[in-house]
N, C-alpha and C. Protein backbone atom coordinates (compact mmCIF):
# COMPACT_ATOMS: atom_id res chain seq x y z
N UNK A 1 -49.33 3.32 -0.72
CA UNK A 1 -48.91 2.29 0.20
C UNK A 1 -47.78 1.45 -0.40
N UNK A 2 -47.58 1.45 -1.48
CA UNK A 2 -46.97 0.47 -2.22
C UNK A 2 -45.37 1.35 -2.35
N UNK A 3 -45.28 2.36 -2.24
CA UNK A 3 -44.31 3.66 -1.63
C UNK A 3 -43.82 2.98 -0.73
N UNK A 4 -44.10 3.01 0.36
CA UNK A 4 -44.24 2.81 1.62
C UNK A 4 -43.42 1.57 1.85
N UNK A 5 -44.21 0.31 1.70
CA UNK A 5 -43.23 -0.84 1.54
C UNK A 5 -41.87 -0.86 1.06
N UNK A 6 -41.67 -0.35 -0.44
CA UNK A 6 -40.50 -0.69 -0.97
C UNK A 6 -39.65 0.38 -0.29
N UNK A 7 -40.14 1.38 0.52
CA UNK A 7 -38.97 2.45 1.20
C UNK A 7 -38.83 1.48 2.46
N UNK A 8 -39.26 0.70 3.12
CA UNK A 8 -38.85 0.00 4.71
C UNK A 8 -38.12 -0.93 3.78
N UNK A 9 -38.67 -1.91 2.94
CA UNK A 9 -37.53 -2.75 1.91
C UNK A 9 -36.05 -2.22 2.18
N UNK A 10 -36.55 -0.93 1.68
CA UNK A 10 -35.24 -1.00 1.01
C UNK A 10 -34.13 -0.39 2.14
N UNK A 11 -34.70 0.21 3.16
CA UNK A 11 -34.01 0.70 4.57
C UNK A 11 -33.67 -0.63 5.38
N UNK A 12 -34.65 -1.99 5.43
CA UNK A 12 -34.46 -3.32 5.97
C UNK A 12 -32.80 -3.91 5.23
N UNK A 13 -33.14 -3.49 4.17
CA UNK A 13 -31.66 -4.51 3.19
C UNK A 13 -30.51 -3.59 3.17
N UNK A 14 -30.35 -2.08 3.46
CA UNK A 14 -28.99 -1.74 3.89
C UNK A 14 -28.46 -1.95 5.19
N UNK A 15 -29.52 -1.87 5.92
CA UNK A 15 -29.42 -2.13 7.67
C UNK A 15 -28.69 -3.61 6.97
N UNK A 16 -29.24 -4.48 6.80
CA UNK A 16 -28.85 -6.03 6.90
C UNK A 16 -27.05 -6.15 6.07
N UNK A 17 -27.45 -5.14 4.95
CA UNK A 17 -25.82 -4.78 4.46
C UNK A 17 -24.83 -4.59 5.49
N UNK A 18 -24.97 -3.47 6.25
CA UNK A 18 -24.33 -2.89 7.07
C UNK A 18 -23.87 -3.63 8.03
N UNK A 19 -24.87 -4.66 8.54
CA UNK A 19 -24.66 -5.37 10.01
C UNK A 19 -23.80 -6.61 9.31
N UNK A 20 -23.48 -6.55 8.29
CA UNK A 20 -22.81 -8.09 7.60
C UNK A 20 -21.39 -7.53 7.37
N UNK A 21 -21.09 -6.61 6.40
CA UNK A 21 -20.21 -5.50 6.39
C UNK A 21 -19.13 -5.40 7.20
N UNK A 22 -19.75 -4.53 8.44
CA UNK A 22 -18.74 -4.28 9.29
C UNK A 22 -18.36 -4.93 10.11
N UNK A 23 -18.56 -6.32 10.53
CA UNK A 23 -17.51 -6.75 11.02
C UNK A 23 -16.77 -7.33 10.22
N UNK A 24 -17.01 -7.77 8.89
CA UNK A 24 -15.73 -8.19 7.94
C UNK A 24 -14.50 -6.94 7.96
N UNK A 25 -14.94 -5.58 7.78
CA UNK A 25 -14.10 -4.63 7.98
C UNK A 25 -13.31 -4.54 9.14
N UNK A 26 -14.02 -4.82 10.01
CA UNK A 26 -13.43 -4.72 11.28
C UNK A 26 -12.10 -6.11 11.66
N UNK A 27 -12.73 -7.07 10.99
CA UNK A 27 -11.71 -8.40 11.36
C UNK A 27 -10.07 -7.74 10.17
N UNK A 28 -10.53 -7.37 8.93
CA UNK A 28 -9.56 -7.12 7.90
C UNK A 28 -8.52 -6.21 8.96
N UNK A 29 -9.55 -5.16 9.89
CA UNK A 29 -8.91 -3.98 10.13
C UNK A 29 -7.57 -4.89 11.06
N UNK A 30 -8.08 -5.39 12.19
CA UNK A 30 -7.37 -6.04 12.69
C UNK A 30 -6.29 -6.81 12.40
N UNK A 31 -6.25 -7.68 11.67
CA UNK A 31 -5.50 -8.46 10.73
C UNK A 31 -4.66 -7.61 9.99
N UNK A 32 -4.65 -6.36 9.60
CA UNK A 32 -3.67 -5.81 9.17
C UNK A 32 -2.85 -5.43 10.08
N UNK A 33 -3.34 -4.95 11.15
CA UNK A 33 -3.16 -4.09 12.30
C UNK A 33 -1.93 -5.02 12.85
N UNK A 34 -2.45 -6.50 13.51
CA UNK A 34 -1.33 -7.49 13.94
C UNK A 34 -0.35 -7.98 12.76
N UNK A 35 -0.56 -7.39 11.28
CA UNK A 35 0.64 -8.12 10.39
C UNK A 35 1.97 -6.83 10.73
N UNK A 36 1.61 -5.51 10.52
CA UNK A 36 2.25 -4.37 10.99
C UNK A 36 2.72 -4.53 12.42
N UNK A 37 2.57 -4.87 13.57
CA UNK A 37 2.80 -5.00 14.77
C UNK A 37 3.98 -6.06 14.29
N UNK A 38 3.43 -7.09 13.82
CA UNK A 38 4.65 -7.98 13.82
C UNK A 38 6.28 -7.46 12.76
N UNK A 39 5.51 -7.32 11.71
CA UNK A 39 6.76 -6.54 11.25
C UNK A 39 7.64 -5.29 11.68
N UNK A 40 6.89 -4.77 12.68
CA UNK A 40 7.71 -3.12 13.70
C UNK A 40 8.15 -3.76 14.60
N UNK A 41 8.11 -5.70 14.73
CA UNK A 41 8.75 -5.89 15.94
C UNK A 41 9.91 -6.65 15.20
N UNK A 42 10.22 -6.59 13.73
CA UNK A 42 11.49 -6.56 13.65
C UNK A 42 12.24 -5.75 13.40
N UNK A 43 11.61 -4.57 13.34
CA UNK A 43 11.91 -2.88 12.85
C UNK A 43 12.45 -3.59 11.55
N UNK A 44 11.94 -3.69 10.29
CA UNK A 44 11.99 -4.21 8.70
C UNK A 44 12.25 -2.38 8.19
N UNK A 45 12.99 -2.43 7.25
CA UNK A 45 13.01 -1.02 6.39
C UNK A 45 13.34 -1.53 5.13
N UNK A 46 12.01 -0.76 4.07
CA UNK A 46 12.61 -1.01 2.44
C UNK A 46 13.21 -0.16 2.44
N UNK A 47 14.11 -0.50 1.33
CA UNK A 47 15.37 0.01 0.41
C UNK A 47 15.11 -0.29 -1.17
N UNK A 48 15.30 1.12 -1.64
CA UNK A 48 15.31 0.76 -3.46
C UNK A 48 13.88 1.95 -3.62
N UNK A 49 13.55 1.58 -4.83
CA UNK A 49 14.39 1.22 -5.64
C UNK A 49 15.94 1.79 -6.21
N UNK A 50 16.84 1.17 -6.42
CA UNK A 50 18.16 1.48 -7.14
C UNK A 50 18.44 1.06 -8.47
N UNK A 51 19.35 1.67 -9.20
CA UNK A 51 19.16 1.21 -10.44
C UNK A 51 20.72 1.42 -11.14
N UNK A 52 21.14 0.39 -12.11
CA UNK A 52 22.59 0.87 -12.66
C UNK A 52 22.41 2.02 -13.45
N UNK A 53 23.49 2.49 -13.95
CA UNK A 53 23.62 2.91 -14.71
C UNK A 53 23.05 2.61 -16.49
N UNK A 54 22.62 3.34 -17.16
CA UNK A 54 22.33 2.63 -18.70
C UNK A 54 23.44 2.30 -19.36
N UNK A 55 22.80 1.28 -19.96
CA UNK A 55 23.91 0.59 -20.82
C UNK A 55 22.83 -0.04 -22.02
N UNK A 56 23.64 0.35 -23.01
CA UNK A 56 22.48 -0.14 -24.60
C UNK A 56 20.90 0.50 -24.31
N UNK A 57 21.25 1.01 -23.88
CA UNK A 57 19.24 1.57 -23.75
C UNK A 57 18.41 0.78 -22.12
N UNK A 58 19.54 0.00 -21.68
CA UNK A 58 18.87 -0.81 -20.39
C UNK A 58 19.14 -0.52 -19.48
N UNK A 59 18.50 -0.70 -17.59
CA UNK A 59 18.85 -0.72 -16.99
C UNK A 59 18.54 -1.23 -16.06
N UNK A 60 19.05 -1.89 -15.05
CA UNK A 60 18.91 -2.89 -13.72
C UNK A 60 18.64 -2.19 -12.75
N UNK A 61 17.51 -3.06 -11.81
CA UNK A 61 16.63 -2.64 -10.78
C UNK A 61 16.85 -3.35 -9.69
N UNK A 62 16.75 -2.87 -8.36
CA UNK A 62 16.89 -3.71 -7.46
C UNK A 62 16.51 -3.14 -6.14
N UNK A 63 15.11 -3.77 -5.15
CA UNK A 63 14.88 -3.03 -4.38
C UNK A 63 14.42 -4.19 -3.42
N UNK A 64 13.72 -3.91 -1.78
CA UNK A 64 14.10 -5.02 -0.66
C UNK A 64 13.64 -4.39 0.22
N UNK A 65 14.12 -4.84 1.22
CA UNK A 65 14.10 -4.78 3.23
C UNK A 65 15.20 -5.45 3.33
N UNK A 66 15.60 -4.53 4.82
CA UNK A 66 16.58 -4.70 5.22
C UNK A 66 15.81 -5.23 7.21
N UNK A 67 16.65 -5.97 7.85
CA UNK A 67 16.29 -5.93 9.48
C UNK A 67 17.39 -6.39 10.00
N UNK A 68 17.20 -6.30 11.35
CA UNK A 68 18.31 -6.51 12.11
C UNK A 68 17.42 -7.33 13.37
N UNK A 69 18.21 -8.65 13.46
CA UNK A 69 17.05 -9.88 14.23
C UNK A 69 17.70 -10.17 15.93
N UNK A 70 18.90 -8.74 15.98
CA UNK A 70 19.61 -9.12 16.95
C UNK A 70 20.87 -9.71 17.16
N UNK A 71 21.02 -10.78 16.08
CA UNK A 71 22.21 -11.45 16.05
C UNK A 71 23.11 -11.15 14.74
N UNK A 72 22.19 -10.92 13.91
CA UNK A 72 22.31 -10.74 12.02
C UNK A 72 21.83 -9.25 11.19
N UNK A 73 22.39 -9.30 10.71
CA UNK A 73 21.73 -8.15 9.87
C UNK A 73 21.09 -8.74 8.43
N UNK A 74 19.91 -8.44 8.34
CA UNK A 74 19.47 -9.18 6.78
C UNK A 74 19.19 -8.74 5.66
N UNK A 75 19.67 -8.70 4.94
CA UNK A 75 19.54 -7.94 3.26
C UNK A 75 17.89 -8.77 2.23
N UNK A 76 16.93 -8.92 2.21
CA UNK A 76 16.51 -9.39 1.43
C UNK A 76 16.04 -8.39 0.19
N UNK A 77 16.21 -8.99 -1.26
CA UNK A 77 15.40 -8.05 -1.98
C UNK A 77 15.26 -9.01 -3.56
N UNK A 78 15.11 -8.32 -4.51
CA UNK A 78 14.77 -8.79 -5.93
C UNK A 78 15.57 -7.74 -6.83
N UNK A 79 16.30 -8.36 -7.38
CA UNK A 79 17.08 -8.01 -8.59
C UNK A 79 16.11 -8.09 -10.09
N UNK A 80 15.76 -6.70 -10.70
CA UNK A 80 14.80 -6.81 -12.24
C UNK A 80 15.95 -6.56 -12.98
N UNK A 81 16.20 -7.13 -14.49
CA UNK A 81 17.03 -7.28 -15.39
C UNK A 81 15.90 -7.53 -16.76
N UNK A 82 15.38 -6.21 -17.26
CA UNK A 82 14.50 -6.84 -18.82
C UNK A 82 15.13 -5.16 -19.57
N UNK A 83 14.78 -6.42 -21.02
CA UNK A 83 15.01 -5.82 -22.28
C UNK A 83 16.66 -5.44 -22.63
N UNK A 84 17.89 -5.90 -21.79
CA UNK A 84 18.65 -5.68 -22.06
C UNK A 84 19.22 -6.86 -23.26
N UNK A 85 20.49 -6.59 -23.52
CA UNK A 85 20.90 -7.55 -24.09
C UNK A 85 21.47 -9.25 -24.19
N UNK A 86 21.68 -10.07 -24.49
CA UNK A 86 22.24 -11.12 -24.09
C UNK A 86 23.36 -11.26 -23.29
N UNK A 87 24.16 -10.55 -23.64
CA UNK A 87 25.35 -10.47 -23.08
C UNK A 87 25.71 -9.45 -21.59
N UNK A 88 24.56 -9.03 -21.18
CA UNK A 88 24.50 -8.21 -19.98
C UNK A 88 23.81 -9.07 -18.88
N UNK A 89 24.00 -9.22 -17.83
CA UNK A 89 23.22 -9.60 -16.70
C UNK A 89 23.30 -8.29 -15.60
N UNK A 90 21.98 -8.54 -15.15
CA UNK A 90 21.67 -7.47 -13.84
C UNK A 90 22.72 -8.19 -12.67
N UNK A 91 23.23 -6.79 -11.83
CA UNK A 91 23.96 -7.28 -10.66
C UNK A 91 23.61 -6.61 -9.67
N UNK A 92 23.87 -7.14 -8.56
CA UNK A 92 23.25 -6.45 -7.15
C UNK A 92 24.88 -6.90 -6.30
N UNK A 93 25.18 -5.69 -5.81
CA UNK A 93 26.48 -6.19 -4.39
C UNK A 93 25.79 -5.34 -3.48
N UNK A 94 25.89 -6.48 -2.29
CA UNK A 94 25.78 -5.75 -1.11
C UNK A 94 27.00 -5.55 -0.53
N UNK A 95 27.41 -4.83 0.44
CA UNK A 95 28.53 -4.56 0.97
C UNK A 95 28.16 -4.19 2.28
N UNK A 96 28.50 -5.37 3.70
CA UNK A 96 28.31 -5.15 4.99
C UNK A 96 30.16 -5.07 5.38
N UNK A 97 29.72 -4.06 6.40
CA UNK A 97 30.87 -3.40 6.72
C UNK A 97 30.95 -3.05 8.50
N UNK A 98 31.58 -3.44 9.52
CA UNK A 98 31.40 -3.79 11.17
C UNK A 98 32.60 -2.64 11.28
N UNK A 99 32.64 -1.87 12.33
CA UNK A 99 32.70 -0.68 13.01
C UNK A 99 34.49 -0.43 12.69
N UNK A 100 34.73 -2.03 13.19
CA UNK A 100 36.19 -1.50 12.46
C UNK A 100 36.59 -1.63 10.68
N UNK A 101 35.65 -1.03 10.07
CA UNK A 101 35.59 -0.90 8.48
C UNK A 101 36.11 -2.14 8.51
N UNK A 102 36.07 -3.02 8.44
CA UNK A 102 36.46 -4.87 8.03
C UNK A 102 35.06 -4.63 6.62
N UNK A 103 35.03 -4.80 5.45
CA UNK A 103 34.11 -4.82 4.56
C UNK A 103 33.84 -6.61 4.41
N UNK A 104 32.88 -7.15 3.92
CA UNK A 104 32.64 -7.97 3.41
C UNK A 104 31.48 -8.15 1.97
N UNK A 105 31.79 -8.67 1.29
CA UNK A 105 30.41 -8.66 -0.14
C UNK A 105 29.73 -9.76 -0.68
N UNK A 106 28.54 -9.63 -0.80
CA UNK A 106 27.67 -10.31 -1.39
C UNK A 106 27.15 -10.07 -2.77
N UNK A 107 26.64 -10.96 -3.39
CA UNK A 107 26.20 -10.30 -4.95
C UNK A 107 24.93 -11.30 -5.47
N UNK A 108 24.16 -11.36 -6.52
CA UNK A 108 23.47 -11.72 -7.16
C UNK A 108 22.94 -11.20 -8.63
N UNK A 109 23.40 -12.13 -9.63
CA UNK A 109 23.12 -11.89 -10.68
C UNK A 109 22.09 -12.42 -11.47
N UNK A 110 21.68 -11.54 -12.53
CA UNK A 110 20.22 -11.84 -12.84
C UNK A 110 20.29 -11.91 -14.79
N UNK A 111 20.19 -12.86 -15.36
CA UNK A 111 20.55 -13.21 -16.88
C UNK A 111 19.91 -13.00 -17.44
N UNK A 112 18.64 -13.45 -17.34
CA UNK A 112 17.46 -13.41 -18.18
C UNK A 112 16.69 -12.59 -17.97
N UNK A 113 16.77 -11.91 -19.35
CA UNK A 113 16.19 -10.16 -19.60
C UNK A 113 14.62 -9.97 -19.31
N UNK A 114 13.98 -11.21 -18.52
CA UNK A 114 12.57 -10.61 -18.08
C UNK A 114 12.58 -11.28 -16.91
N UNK A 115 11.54 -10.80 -15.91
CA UNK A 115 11.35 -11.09 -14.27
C UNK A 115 12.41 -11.06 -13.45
N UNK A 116 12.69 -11.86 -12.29
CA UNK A 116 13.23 -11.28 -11.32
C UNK A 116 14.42 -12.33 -10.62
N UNK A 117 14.83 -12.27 -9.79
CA UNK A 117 16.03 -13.06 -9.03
C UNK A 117 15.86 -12.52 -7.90
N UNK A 118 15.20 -13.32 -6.56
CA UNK A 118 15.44 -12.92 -5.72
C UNK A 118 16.73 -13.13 -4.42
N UNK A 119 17.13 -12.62 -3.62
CA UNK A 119 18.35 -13.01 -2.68
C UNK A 119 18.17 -12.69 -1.57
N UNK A 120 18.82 -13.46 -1.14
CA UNK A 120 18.77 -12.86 0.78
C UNK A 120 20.04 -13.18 1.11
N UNK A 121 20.85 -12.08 1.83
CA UNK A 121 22.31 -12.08 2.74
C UNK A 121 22.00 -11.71 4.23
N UNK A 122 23.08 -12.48 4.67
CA UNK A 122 22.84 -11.91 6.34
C UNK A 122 24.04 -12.24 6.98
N UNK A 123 25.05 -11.05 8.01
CA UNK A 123 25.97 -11.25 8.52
C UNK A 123 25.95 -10.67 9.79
N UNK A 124 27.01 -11.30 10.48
CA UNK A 124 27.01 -10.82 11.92
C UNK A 124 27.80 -9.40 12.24
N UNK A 125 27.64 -8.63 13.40
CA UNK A 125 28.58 -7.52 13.67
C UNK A 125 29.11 -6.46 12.44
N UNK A 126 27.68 -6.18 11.97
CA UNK A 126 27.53 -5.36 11.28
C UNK A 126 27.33 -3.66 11.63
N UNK A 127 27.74 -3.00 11.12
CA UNK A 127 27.60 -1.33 11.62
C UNK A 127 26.77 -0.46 10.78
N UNK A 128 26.96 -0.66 8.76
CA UNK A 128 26.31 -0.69 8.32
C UNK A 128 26.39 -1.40 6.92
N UNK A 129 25.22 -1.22 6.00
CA UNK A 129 25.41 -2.24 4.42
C UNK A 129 24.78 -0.70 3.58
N UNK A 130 25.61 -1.11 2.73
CA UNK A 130 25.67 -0.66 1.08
C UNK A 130 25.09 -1.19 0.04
N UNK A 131 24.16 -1.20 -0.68
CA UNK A 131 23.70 -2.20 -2.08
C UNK A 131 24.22 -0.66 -3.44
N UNK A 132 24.57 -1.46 -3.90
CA UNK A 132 24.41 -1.18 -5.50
C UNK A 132 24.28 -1.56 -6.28
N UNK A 133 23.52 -1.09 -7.86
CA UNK A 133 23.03 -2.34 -8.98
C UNK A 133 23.83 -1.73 -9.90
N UNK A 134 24.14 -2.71 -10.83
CA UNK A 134 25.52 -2.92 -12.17
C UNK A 134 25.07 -3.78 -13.01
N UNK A 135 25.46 -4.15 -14.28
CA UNK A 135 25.28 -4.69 -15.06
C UNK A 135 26.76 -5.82 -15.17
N UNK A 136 26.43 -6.62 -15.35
CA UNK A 136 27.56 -7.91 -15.41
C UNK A 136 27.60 -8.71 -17.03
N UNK A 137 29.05 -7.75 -17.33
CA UNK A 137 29.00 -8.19 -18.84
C UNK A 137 29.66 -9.49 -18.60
N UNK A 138 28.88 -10.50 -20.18
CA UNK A 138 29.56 -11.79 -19.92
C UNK A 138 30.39 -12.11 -20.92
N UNK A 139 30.91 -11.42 -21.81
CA UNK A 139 32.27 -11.65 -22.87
C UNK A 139 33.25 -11.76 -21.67
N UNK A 140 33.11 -10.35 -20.83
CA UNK A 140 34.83 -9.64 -20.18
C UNK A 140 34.59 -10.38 -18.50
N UNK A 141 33.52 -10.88 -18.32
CA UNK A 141 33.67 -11.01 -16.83
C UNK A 141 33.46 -10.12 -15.68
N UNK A 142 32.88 -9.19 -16.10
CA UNK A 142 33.31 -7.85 -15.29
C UNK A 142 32.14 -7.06 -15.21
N UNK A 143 31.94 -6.56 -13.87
CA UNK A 143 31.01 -5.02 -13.49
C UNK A 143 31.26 -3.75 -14.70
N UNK A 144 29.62 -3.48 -14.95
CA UNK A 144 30.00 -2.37 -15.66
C UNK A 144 28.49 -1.23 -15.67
N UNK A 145 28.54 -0.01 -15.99
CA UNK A 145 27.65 0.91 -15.71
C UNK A 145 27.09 0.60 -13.93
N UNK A 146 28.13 0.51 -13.00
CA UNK A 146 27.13 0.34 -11.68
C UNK A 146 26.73 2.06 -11.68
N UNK A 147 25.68 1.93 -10.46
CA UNK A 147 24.93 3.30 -10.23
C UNK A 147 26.10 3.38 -9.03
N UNK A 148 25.30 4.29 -8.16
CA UNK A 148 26.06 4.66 -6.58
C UNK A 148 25.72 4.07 -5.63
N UNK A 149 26.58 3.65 -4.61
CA UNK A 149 26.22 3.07 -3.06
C UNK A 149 25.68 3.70 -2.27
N UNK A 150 24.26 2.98 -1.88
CA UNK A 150 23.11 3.76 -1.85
C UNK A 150 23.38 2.98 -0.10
N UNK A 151 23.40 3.67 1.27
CA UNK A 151 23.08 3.27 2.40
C UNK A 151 21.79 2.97 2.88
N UNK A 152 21.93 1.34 3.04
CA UNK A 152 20.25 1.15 3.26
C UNK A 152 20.15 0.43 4.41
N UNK A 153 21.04 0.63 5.45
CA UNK A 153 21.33 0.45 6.78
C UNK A 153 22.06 0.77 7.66
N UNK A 154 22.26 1.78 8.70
CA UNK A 154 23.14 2.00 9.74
C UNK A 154 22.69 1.30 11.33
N UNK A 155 24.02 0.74 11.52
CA UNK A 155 23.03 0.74 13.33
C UNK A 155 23.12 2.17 14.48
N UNK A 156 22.24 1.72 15.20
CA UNK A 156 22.03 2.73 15.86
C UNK A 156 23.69 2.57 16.92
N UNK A 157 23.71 4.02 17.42
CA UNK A 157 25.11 4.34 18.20
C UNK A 157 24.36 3.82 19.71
N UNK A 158 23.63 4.06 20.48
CA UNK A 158 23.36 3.82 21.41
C UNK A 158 23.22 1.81 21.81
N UNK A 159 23.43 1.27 20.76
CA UNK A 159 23.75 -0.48 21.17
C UNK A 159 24.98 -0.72 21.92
């Protein structure tokens, strides 16, 4: 008999698991469900990671979302810059560019050889944007080891 009890026990306390359980699952489910809905209603796309070229054994990182809000096109992302040297900073250019190739550029640089720099650009009558990451030496002033221009936005032809 004493069988007996601790087997309904113990069938009573998963039932009671279960009925507590799933609707926490169920609210999470939801709640993810409407954070995704909201973000497909700005149609958001990551981009990256990208990376420069090496230089001294280092190299710069830089990755994001891109959207388009209707009026703007928006670049957000985070520039990583560790273990390089003093004299190197991480660089990020974006490059938005409108149908009649008119280019325009943005940039953000990142100094300190651990964590991150984040940025956000946004321009109007855009067709598409370009990011690439480089290293920004600071003796000469100047871009150096960039990687390639990586397309991390076109608009659609039918607008």
């Amino acid at each position: 008999m004493n069988r007996t009890i601790r087997s309904l026990l113990g069938v009573a306390a998963a039932t009671a698991v279960l009925a507590v359980g799933v609707p926490a699952l169920t609210s999470s489910a939801s709640a993810a469900t409407t954070g995704t809905a909201t973000a497909g209603a700005l149609d958001v796309d990551f981009w990256g990671s990208y990376y420069s070229k090496y230089r001294n054994g280092s190299r710069a990182k830089a990755n994001g979302r891109v959207w388009d809000d209707g009026s703007e096109v928006h670049v957000q992302g985070r520039l990583y810059d560790s273990n390089s040297p003093w004299r190197l900073c991480g660089y990020v250019q974006v490059k938005f560019e409108n149908a009649d190739g008119d280019e325009s550029y943005d940039w953000a640089r990142q100094c300190v050889s651990s964590g991150y720099r984040s940025f956000h650009f946004s321009e109007e009558d855009v067709d598409n944007v370009q990011v690439r990451v480089c290293y920004w030496e600071r003796p000469g002033a100047q871009r150096v080891s960039c990687g390639r221009w990586n397309y991390i936005y076109e608009a659609d032809d039918d607008e």
